[in-house]
C-alpha atoms as a PDB file:
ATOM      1  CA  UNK A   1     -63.186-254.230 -69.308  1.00  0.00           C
ATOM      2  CA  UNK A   2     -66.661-254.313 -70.403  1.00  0.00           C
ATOM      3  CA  UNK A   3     -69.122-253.470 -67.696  1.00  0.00           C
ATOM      4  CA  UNK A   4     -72.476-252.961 -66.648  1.00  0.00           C
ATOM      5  CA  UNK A   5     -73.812-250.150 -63.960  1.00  0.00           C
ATOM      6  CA  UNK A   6     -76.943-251.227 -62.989  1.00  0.00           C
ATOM      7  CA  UNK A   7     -78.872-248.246 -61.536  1.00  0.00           C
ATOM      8  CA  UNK A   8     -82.379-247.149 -61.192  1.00  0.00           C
ATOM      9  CA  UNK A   9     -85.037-250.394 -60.128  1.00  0.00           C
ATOM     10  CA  UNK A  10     -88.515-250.213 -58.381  1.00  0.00           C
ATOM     11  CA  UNK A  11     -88.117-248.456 -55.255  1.00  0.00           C
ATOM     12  CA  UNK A  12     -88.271-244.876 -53.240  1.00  0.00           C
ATOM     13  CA  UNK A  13     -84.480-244.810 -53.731  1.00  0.00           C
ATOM     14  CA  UNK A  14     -84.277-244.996 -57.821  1.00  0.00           C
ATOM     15  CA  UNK A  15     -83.473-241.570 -58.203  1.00  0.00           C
ATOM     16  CA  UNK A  16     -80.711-241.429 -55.540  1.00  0.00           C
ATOM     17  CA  UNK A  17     -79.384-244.783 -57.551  1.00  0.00           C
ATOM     18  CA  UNK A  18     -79.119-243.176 -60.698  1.00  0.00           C
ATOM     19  CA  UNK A  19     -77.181-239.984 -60.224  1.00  0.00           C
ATOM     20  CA  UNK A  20     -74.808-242.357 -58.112  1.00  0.00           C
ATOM     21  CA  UNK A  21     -74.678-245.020 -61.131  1.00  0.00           C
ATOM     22  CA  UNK A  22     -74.395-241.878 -63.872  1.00  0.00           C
ATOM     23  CA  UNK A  23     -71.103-240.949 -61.806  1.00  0.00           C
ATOM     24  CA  UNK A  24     -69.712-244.427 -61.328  1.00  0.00           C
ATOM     25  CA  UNK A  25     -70.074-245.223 -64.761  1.00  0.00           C
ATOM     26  CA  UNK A  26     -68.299-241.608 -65.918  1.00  0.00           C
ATOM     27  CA  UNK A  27     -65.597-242.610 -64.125  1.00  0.00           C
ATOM     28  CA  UNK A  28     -65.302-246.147 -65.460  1.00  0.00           C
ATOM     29  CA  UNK A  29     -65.413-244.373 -68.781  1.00  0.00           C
ATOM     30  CA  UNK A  30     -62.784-242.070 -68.117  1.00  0.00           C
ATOM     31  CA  UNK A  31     -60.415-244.753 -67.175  1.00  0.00           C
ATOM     32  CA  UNK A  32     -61.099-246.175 -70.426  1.00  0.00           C
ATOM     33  CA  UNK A  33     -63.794-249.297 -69.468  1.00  0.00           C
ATOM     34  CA  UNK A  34     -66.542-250.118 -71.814  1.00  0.00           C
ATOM     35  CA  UNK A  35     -68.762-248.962 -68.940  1.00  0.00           C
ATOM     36  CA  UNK A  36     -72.753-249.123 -69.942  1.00  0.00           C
ATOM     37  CA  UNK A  37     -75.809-247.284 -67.567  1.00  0.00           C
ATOM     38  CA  UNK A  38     -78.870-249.000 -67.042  1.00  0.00           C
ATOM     39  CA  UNK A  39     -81.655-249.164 -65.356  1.00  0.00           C
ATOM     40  CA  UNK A  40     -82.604-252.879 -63.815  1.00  0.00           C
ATOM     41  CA  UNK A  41     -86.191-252.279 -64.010  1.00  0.00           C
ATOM     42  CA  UNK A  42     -86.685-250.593 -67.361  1.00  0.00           C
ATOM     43  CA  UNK A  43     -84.012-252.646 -68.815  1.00  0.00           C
ATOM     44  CA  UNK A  44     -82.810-251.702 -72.952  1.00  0.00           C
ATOM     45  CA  UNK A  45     -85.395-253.215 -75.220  1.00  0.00           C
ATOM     46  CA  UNK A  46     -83.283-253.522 -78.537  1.00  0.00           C
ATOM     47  CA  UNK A  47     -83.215-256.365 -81.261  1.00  0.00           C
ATOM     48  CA  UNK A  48     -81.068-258.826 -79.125  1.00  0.00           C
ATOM     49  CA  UNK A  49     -78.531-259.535 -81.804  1.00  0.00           C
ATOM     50  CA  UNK A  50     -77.458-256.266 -81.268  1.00  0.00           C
ATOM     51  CA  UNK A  51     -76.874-256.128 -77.327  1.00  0.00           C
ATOM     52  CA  UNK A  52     -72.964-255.920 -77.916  1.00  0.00           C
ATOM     53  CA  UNK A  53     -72.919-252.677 -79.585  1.00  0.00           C
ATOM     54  CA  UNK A  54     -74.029-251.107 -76.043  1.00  0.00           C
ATOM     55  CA  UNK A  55     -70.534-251.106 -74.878  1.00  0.00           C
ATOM     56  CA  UNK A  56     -69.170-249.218 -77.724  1.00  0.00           C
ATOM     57  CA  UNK A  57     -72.215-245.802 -77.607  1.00  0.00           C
ATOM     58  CA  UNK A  58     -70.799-242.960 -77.300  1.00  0.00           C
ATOM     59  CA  UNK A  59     -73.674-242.036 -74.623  1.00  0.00           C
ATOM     60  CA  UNK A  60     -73.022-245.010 -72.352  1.00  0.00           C
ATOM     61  CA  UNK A  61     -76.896-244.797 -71.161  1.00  0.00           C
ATOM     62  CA  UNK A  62     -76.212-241.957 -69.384  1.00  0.00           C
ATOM     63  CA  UNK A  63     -79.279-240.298 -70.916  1.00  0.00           C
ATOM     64  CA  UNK A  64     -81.618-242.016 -67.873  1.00  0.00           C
ATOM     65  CA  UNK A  65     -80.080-240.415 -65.164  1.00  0.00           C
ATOM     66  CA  UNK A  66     -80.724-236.807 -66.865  1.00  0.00           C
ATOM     67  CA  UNK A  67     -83.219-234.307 -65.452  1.00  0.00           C
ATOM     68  CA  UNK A  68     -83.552-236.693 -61.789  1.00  0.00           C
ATOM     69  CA  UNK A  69     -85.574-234.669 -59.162  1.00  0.00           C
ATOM     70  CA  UNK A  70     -85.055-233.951 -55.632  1.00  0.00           C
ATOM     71  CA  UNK A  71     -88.581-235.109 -55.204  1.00  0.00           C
ATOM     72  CA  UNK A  72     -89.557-239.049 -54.334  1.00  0.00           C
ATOM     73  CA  UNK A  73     -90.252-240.899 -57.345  1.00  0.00           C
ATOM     74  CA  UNK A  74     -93.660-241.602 -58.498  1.00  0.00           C
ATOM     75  CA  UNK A  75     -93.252-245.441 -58.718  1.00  0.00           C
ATOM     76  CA  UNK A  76     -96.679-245.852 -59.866  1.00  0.00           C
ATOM     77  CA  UNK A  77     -95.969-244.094 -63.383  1.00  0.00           C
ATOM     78  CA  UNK A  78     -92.531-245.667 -63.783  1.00  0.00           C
ATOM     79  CA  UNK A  79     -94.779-249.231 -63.997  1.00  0.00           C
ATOM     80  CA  UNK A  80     -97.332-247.864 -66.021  1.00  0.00           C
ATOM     81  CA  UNK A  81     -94.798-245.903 -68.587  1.00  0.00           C
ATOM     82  CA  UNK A  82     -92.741-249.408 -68.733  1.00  0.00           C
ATOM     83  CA  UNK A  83     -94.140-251.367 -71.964  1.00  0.00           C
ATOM     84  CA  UNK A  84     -95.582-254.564 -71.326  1.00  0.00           C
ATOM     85  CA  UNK A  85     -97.767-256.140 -68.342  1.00  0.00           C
ATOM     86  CA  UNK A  86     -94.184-257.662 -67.146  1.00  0.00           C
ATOM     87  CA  UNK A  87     -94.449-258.114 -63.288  1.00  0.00           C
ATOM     88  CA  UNK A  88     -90.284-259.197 -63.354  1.00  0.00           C
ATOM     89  CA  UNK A  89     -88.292-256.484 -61.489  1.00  0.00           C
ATOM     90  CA  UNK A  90     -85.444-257.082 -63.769  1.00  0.00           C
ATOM     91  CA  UNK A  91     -86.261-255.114 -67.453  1.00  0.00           C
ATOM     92  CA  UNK A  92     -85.193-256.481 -70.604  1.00  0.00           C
ATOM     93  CA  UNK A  93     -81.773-258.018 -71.719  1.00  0.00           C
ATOM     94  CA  UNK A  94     -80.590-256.804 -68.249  1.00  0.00           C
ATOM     95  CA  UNK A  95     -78.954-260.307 -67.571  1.00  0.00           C
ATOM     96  CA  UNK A  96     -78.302-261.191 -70.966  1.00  0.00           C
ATOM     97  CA  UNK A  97     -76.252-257.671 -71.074  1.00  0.00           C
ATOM     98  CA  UNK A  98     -74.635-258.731 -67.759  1.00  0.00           C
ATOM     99  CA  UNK A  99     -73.736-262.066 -68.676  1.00  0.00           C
ATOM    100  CA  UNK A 100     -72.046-260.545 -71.885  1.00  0.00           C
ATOM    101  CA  UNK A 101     -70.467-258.144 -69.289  1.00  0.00           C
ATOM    102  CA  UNK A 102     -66.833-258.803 -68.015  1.00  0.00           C
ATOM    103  CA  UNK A 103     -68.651-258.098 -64.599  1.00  0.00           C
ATOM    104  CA  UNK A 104     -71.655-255.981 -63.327  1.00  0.00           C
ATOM    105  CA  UNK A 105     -71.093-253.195 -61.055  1.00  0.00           C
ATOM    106  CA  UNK A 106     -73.782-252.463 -58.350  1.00  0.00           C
ATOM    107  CA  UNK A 107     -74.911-249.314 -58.388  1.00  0.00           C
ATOM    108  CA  UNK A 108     -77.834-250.055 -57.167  1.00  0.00           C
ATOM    109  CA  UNK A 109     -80.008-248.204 -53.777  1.00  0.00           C
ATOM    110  CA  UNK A 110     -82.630-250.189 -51.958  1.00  0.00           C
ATOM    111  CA  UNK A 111     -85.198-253.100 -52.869  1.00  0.00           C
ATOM    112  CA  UNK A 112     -83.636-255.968 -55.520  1.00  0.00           C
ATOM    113  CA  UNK A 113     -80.272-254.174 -54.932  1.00  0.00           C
ATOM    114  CA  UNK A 114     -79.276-254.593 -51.749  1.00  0.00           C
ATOM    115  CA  UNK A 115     -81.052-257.096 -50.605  1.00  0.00           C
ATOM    116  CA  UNK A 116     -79.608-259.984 -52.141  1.00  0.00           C
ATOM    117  CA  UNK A 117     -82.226-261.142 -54.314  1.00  0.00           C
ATOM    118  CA  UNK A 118     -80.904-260.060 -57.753  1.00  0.00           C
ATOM    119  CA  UNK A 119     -77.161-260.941 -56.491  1.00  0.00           C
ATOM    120  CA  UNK A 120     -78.961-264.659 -55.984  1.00  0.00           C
ATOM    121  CA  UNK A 121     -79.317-264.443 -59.347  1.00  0.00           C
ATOM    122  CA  UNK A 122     -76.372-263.580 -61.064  1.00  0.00           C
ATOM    123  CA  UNK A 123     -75.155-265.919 -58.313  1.00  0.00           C
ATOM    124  CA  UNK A 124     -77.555-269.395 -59.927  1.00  0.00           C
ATOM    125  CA  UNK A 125     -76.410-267.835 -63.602  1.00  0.00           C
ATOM    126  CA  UNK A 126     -72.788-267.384 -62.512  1.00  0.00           C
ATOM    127  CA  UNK A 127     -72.703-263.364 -63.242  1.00  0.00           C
ATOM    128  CA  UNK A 128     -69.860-261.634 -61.855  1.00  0.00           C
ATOM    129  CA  UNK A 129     -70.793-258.759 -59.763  1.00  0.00           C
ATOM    130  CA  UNK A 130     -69.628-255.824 -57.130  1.00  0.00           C
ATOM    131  CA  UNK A 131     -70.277-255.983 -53.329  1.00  0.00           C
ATOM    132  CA  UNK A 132     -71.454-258.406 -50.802  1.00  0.00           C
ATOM    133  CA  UNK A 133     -72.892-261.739 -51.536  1.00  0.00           C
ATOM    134  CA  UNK A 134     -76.662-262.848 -51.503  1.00  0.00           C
ATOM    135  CA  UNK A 135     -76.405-263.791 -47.770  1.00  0.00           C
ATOM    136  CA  UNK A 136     -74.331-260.841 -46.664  1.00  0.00           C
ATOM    137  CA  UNK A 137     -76.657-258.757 -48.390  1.00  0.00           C
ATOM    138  CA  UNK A 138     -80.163-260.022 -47.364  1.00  0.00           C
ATOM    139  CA  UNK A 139     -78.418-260.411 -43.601  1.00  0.00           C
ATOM    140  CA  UNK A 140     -77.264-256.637 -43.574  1.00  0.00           C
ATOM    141  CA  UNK A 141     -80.520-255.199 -44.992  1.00  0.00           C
ATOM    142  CA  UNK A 142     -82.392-256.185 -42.403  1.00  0.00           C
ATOM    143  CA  UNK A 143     -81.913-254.157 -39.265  1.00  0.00           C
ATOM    144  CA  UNK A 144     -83.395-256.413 -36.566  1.00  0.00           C
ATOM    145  CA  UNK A 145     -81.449-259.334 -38.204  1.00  0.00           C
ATOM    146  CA  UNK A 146     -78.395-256.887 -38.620  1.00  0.00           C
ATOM    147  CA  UNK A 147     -78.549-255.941 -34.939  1.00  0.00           C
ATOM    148  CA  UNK A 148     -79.679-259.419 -33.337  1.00  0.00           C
ATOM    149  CA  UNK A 149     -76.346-260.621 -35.219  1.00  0.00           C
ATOM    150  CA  UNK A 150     -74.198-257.606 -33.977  1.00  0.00           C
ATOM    151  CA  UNK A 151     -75.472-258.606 -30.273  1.00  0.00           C
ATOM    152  CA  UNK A 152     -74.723-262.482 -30.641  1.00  0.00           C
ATOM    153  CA  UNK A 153     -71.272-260.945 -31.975  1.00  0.00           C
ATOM    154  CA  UNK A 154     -70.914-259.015 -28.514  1.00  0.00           C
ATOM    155  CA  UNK A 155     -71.107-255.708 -31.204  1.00  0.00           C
ATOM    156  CA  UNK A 156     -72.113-252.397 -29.441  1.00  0.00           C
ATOM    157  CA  UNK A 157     -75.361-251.521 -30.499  1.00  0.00           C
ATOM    158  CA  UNK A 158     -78.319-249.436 -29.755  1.00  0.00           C
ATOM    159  CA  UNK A 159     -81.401-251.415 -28.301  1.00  0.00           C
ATOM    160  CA  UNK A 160     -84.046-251.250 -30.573  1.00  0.00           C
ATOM    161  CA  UNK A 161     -87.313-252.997 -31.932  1.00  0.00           C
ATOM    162  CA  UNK A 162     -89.230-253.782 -34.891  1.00  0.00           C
ATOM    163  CA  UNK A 163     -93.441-252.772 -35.538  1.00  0.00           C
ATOM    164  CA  UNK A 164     -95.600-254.593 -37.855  1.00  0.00           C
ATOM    165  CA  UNK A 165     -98.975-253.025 -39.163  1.00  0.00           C
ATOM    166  CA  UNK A 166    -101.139-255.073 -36.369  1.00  0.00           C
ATOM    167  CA  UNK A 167     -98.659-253.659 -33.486  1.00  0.00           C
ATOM    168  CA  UNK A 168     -97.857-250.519 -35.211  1.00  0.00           C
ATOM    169  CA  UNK A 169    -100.297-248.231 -32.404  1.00  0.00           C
ATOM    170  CA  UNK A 170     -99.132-250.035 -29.472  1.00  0.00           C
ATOM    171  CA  UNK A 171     -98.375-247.721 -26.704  1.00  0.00           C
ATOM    172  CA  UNK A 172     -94.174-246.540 -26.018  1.00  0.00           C
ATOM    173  CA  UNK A 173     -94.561-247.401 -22.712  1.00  0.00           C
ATOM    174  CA  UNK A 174     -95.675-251.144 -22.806  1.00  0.00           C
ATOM    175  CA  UNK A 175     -92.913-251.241 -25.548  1.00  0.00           C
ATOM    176  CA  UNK A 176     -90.618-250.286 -22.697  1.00  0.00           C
ATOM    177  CA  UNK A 177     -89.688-247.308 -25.015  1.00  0.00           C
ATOM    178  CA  UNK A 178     -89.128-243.761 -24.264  1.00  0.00           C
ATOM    179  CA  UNK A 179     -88.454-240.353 -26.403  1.00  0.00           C
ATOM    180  CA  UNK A 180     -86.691-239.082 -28.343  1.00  0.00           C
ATOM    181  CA  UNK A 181     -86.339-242.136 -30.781  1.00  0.00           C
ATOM    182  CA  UNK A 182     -84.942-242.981 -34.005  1.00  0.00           C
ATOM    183  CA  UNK A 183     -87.476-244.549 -36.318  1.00  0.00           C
ATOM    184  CA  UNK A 184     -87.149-245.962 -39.836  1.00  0.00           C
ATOM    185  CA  UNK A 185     -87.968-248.742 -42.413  1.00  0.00           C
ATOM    186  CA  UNK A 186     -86.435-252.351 -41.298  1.00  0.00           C
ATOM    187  CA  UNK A 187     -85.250-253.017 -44.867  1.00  0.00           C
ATOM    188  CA  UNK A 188     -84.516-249.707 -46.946  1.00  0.00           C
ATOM    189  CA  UNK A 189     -81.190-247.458 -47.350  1.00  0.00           C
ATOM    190  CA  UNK A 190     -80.202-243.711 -48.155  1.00  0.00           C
ATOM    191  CA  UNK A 191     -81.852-242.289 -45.259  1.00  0.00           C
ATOM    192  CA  UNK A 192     -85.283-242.692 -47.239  1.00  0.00           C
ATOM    193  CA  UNK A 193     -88.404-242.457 -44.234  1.00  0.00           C
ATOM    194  CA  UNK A 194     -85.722-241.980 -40.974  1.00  0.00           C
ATOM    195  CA  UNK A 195     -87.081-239.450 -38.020  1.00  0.00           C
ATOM    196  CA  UNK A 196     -86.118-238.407 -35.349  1.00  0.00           C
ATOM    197  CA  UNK A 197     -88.927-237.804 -33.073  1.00  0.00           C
ATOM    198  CA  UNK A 198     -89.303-236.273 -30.188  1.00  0.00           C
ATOM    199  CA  UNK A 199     -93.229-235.757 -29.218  1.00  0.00           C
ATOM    200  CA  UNK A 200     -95.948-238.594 -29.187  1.00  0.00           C
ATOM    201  CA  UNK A 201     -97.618-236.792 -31.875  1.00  0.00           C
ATOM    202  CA  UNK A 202     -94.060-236.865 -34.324  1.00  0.00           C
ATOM    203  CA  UNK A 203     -93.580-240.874 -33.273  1.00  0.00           C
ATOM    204  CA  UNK A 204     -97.371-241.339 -34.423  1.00  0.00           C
ATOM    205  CA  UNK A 205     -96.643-239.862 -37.904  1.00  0.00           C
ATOM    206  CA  UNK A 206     -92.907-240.851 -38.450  1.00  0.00           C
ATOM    207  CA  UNK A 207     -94.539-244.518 -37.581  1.00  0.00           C
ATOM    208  CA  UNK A 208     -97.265-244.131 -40.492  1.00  0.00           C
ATOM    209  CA  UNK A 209     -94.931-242.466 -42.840  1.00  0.00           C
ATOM    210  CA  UNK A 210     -92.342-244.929 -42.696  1.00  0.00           C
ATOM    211  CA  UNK A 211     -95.232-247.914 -43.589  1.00  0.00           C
ATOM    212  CA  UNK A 212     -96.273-245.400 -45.960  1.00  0.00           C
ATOM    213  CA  UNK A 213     -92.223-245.698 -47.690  1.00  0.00           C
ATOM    214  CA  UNK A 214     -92.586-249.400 -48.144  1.00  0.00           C
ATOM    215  CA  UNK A 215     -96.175-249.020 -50.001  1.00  0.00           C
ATOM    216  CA  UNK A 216     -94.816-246.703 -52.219  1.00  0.00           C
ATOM    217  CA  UNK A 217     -91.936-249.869 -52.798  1.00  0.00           C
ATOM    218  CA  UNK A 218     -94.327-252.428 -53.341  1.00  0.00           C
ATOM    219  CA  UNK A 219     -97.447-253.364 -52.637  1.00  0.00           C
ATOM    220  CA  UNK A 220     -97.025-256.989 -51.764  1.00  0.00           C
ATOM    221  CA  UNK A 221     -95.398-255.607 -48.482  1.00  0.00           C
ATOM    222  CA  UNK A 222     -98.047-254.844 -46.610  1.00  0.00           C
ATOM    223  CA  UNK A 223     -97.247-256.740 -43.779  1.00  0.00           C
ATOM    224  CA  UNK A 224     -93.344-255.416 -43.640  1.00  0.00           C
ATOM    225  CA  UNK A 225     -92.121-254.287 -40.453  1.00  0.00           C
ATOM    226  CA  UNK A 226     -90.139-251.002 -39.046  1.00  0.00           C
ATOM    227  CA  UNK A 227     -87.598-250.607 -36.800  1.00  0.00           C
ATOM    228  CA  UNK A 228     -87.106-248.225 -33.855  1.00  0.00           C
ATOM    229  CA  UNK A 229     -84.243-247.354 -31.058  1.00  0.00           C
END
């Protein structure tokens, strides 16, 4: 089969998303798929009549997941390093590779990945693709959705809340909150601005660091919430 590992994209979780795509696609390789690595956001700017020899380099685009750090990555540079004044989170001949594609596998972490919005896509373009649908997706992602659901469902679940920027000081107590507490981003994966806090001083800064994960993400999301319990 001929497939696509989409990896990499525009958020705090890139880095995790590309070692984890440069080992799915190895493996697709070594069970002899035409597997290809690439990154959704910086795309593979080539002359377009030559998109199908991608399946068939002996590299597979495994280059881009080279030399990844343990540190966060600086998302800033990755949009100024990107050629173009493109504002698209999807990079060049990344759906025209996918269509080609006998189907896409997901190997994507976070924002445009997980959240449903590029799986609407492929879903209007009729891409075939790995994972949940567009709904499931955007549904799960969301923890206060996620959990309202799971509590409709009569689902176990922790009690828990969600801050926005305006509410974000508001005391633990008129919250009807109490230590220790588990605090992270309402939309965001791999464990990327969780704490566990146990002092009013660590709740003050885990609350400020998590916003702080979603700036770094985009800056249009200024107003997103985070969720606590």
């Amino acid at each position: 089969m001929k497939i696509i590992v989409l990896a990499g994209g525009l958020s705090p979780e890139r880095d995790v998303s590309l070692i984890s795509g440069a080992g799915i696609c190895k493996i697709l390789r070594e069970n002899g798929h035409q597997a290809f690595l690439m990154d959704v956001y910086m795309g593979y700017p080539c002359d377009t009549g030559n998109l199908e020899e991608v399946f068939n380099l002996p590299g597979a685009g495994l280059e881009i997941a080279e030399g990844i750090r343990t540190t966060a990555p600086d998302l800033e540079a990755l949009k100024k390093s990107r050629p173009g004044n493109s504002e698209s989170l999807i990079g060049p001949n990344v759906i025209e590779l996918c269509q080609m594609a006998d189907i896409t596998f997901m190997g994507l972490h976070g924002s445009i990945g997980e959240d449903g919005k590029l799986q609407a896509t492929f879903d209007v373009l009729g891409i075939k693709y790995t994972g949940p649908s567009s709904l499931g997706c955007a549904v799960s992602m969301n923890k206060l959705v996620a959990k309202q659901i799971f509590k409709m469902s009569g689902v176990s679940t922790p009690r828990g809340t969600s801050l926005t920027r305006k509410t974000k000081d508001t005391p633990l107590a008129e919250l009807g909150y109490y230590l220790p507490l588990v605090i992270k981003p309402c939309s965001g994966g791999s464990s990327i601005g969780v704490f566990i806090v146990h002092t009013e001083e660590e709740y003050k800064d885990a609350i400020h660091q998590s916003f702080d994960v979603n700036n770094e993400e985009s800056g249009r999301k200024r107003g997103k919430r985070q969720f606590f319990g």
